[in-house]
PDB file of N, CA and C in Angstrom:
ATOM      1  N   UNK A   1       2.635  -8.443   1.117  1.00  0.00           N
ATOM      2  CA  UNK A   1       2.496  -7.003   1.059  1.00  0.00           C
ATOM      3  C   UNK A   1       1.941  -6.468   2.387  1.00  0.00           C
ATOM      4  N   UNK A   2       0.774  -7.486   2.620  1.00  0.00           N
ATOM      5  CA  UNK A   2       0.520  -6.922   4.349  1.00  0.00           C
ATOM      6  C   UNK A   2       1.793  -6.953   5.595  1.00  0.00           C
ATOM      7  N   UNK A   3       2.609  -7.837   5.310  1.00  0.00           N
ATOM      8  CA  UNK A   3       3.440  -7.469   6.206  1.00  0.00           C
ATOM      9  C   UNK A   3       4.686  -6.421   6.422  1.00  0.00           C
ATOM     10  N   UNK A   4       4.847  -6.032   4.817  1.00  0.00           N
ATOM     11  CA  UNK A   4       5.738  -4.967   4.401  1.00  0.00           C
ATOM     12  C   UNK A   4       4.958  -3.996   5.124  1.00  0.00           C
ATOM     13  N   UNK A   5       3.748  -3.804   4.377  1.00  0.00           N
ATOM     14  CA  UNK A   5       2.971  -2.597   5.505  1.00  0.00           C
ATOM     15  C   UNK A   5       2.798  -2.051   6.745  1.00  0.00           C
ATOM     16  N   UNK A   6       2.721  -3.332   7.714  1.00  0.00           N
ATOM     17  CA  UNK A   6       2.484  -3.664   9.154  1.00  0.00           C
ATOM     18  C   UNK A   6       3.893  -2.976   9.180  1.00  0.00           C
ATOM     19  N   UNK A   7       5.042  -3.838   8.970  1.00  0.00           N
ATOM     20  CA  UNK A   7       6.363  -3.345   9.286  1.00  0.00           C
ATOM     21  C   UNK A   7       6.895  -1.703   9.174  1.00  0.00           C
ATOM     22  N   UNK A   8       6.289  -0.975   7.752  1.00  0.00           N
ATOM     23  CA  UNK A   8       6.973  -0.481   7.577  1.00  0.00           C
ATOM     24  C   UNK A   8       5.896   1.070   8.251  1.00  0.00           C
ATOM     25  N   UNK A   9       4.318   0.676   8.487  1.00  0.00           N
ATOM     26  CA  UNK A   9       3.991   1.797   8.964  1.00  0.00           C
ATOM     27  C   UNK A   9       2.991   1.400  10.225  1.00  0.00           C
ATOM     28  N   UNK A  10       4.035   0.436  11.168  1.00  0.00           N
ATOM     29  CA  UNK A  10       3.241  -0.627  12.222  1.00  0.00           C
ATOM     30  C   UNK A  10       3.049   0.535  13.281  1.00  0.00           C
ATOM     31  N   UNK A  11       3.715   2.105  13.757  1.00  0.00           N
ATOM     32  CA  UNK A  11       2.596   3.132  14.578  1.00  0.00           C
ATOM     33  C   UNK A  11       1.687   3.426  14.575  1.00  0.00           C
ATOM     34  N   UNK A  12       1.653   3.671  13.120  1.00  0.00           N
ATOM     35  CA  UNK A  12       0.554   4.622  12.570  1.00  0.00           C
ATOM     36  C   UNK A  12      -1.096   3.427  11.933  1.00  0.00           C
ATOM     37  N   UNK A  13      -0.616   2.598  11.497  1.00  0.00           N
ATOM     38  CA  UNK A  13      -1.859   1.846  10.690  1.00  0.00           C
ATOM     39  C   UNK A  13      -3.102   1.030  11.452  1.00  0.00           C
ATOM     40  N   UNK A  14      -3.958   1.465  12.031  1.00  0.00           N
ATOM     41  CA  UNK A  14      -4.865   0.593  12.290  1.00  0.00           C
ATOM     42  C   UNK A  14      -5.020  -1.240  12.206  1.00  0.00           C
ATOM     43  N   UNK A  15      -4.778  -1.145  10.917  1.00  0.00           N
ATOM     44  CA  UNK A  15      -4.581  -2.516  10.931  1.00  0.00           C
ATOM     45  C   UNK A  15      -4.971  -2.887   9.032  1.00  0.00           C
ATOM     46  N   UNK A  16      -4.564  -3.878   8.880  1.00  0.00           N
ATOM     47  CA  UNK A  16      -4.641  -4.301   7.261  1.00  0.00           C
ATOM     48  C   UNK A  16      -5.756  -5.216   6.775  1.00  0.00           C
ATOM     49  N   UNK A  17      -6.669  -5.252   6.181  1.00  0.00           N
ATOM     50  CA  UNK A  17      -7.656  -6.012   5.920  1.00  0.00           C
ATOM     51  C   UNK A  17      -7.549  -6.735   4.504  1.00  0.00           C
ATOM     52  N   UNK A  18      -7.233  -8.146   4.725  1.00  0.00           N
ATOM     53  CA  UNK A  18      -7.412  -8.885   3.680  1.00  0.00           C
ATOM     54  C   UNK A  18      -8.641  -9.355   2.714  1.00  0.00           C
ATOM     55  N   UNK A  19      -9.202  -9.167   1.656  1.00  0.00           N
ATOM     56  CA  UNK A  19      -9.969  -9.815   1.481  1.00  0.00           C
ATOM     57  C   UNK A  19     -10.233 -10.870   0.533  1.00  0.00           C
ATOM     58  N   UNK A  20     -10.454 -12.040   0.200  1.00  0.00           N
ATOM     59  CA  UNK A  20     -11.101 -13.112  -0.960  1.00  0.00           C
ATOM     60  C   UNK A  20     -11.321 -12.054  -1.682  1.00  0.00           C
ATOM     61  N   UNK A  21     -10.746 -12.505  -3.286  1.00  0.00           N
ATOM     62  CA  UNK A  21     -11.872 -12.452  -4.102  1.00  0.00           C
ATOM     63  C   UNK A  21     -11.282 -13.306  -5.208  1.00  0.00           C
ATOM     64  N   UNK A  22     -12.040 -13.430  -6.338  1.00  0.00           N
ATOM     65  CA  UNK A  22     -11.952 -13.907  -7.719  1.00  0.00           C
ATOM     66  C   UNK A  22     -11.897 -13.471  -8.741  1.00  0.00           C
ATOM     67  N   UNK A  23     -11.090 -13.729 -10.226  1.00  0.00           N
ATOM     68  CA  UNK A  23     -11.563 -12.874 -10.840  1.00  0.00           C
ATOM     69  C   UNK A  23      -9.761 -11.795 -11.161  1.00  0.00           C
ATOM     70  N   UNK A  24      -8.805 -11.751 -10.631  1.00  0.00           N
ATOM     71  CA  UNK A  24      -7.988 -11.129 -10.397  1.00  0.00           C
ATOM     72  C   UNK A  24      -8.198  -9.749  -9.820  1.00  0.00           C
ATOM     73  N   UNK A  25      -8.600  -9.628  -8.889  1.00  0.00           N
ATOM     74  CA  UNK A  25      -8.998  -8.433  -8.518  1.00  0.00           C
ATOM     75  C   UNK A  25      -7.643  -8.329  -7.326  1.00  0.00           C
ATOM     76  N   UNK A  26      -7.177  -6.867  -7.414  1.00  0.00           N
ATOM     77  CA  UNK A  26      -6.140  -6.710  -6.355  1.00  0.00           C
ATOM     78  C   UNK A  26      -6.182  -4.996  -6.581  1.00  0.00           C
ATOM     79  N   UNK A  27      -6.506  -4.374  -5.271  1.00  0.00           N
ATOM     80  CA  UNK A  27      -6.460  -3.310  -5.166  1.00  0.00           C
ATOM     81  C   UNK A  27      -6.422  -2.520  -3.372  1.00  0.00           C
ATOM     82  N   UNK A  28      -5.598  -1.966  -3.827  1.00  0.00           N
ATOM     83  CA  UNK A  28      -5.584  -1.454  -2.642  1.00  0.00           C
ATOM     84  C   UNK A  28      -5.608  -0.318  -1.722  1.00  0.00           C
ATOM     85  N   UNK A  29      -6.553   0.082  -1.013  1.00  0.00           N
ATOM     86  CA  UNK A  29      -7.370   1.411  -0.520  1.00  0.00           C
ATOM     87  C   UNK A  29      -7.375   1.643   0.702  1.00  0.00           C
ATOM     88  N   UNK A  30      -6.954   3.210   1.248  1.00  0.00           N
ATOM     89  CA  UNK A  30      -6.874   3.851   2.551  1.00  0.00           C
ATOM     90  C   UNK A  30      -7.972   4.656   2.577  1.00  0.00           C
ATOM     91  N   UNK A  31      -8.955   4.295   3.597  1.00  0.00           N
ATOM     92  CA  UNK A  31     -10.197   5.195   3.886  1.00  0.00           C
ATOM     93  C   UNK A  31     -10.850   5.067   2.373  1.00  0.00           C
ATOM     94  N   UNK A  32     -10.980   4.220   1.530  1.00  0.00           N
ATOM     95  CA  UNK A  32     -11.790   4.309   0.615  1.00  0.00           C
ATOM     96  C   UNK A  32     -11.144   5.054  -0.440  1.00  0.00           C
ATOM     97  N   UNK A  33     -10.448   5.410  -0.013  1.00  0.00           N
ATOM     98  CA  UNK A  33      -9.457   5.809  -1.795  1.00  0.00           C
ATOM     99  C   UNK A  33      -8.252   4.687  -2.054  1.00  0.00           C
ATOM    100  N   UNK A  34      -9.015   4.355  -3.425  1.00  0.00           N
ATOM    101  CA  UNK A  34      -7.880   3.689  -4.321  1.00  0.00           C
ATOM    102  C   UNK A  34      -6.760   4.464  -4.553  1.00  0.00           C
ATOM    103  N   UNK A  35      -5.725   3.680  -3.785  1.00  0.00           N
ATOM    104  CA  UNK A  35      -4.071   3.873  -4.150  1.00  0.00           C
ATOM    105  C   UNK A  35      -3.534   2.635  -5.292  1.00  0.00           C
ATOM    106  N   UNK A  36      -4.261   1.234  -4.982  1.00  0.00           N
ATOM    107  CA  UNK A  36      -3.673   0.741  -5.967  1.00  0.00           C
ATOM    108  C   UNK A  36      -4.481  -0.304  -6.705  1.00  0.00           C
ATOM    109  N   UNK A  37      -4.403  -0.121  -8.258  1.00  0.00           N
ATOM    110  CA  UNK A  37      -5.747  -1.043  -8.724  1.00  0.00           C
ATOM    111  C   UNK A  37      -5.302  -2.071  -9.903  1.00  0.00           C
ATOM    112  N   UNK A  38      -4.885  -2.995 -10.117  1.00  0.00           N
ATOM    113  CA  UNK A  38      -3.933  -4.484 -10.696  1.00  0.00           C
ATOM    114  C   UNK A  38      -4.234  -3.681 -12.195  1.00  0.00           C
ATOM    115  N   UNK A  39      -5.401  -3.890 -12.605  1.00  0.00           N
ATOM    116  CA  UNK A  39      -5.829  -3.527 -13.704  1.00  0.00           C
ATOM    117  C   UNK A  39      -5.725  -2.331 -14.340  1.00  0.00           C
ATOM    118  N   UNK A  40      -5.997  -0.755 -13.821  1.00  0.00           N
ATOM    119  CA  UNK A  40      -5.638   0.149 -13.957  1.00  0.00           C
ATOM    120  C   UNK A  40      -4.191   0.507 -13.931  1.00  0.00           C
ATOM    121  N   UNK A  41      -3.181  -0.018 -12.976  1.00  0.00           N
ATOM    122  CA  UNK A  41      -2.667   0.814 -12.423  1.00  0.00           C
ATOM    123  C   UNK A  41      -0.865  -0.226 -13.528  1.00  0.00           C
ATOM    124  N   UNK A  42      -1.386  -1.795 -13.849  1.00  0.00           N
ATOM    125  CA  UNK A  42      -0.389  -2.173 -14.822  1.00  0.00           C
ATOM    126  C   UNK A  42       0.035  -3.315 -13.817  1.00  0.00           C
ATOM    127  N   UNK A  43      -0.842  -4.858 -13.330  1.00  0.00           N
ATOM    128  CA  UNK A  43       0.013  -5.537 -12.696  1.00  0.00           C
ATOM    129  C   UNK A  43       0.119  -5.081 -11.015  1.00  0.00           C
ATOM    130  N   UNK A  44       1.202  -5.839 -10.475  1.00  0.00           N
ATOM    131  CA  UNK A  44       1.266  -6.050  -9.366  1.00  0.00           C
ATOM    132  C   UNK A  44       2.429  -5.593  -8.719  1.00  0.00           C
ATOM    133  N   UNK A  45       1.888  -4.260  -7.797  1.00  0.00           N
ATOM    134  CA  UNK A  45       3.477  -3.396  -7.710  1.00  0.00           C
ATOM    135  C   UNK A  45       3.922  -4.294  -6.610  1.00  0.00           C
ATOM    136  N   UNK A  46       5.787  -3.668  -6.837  1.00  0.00           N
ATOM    137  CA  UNK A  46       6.691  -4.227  -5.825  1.00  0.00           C
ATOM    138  C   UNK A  46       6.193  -3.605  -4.282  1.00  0.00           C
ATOM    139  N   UNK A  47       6.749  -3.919  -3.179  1.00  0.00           N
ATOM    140  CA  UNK A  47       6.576  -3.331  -1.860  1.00  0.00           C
ATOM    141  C   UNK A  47       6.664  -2.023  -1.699  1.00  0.00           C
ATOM    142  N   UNK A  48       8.347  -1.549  -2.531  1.00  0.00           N
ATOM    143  CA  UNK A  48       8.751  -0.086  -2.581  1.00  0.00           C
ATOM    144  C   UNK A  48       7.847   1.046  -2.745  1.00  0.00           C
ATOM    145  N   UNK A  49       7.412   0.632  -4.019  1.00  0.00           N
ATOM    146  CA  UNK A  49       6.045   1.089  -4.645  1.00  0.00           C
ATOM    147  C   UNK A  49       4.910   1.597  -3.949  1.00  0.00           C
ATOM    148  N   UNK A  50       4.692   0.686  -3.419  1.00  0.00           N
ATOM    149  CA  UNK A  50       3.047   0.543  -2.409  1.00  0.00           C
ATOM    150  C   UNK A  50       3.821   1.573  -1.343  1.00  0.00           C
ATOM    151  N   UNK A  51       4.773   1.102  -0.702  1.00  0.00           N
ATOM    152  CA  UNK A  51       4.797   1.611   0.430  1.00  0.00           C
ATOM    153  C   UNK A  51       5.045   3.664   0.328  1.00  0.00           C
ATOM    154  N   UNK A  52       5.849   3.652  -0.919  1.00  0.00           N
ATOM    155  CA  UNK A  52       5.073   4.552  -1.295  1.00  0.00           C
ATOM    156  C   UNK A  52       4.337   5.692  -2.047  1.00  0.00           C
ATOM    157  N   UNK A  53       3.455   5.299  -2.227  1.00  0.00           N
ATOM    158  CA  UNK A  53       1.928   5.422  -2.539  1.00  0.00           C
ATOM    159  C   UNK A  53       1.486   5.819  -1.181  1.00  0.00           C
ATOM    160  N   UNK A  54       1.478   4.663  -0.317  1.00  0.00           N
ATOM    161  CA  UNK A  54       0.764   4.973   1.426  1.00  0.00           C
ATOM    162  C   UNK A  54       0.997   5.844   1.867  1.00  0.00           C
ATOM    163  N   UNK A  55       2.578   6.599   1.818  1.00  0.00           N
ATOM    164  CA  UNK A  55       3.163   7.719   2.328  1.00  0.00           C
ATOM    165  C   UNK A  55       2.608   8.590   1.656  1.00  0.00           C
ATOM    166  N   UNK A  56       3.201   8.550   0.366  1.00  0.00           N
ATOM    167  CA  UNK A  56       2.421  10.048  -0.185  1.00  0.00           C
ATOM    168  C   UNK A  56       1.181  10.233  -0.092  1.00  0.00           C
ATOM    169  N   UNK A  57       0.143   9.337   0.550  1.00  0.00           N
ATOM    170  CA  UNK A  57      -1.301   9.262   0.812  1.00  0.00           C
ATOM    171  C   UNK A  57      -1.816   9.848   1.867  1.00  0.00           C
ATOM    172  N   UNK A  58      -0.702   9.164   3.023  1.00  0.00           N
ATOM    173  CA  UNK A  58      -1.361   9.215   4.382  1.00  0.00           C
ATOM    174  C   UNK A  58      -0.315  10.449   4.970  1.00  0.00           C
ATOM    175  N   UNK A  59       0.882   9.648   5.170  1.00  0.00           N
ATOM    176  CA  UNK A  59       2.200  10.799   5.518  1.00  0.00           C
ATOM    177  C   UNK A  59       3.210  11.201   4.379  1.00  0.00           C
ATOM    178  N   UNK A  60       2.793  12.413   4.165  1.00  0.00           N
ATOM    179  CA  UNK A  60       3.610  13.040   2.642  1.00  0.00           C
ATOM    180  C   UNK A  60       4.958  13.678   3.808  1.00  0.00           C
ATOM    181  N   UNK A  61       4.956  13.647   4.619  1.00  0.00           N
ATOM    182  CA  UNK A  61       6.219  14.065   5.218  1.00  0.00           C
ATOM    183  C   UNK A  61       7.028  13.121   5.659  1.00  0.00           C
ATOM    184  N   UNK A  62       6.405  12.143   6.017  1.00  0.00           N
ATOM    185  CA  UNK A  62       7.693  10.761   6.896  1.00  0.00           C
ATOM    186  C   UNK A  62       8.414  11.154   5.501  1.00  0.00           C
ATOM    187  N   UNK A  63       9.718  10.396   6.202  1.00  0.00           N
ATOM    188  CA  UNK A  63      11.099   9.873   5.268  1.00  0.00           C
ATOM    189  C   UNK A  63      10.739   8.517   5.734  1.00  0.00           C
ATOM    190  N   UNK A  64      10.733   7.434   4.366  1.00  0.00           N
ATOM    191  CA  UNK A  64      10.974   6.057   4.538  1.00  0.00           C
ATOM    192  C   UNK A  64      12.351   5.395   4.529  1.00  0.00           C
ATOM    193  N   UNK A  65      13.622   6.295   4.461  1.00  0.00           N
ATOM    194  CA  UNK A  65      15.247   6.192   4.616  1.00  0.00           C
ATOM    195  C   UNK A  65      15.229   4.993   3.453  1.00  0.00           C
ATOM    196  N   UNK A  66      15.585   4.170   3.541  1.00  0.00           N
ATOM    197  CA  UNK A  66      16.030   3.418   1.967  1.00  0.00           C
ATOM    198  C   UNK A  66      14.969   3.402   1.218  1.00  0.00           C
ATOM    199  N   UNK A  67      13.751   3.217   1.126  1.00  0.00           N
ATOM    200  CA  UNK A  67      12.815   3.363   0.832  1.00  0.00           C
ATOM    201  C   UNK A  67      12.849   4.548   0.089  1.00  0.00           C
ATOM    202  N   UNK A  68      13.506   5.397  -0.350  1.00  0.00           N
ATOM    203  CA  UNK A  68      13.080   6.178  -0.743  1.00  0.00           C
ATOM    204  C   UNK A  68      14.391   6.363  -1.760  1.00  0.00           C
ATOM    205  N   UNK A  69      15.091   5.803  -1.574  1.00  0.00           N
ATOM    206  CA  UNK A  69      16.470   5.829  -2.417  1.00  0.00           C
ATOM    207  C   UNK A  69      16.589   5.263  -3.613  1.00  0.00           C
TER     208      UNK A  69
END
């Protein structure tokens, strides 16, 4: 998923931070807001998904061209 990310918003993103944990924890957050949370949110989204989530988060205007189809 980090590299779908890197790839798909590699101008704009600072950079992706992995972290350990245990427990099934998988969630994933821009500036501290949860966009995506395993438990809440139903499982483990596809790339499409995530990627966007990020858009409508960060850039509600990019076009992701198939991505969005």
């Amino acid at each position: 998923m980090a590299q779908e990310l890197l790839s798909t918003f590699s101008d704009d993103l600072g950079g992706v931070t992995l972290i350990p944990a245990t427990g099934g924890v998988y969630q994933i957050e821009i500036d501290g807001q949860l966009i995506w949370e395993r438990k809440r949110d139903g499982g483990f989204p596809d790339a499409k998904l995530i990627k966007q989530k990020v858009r409508n988060y960060a850039w509600p205007e990019r076009d992701l061209g198939h991505v969005d189809k």
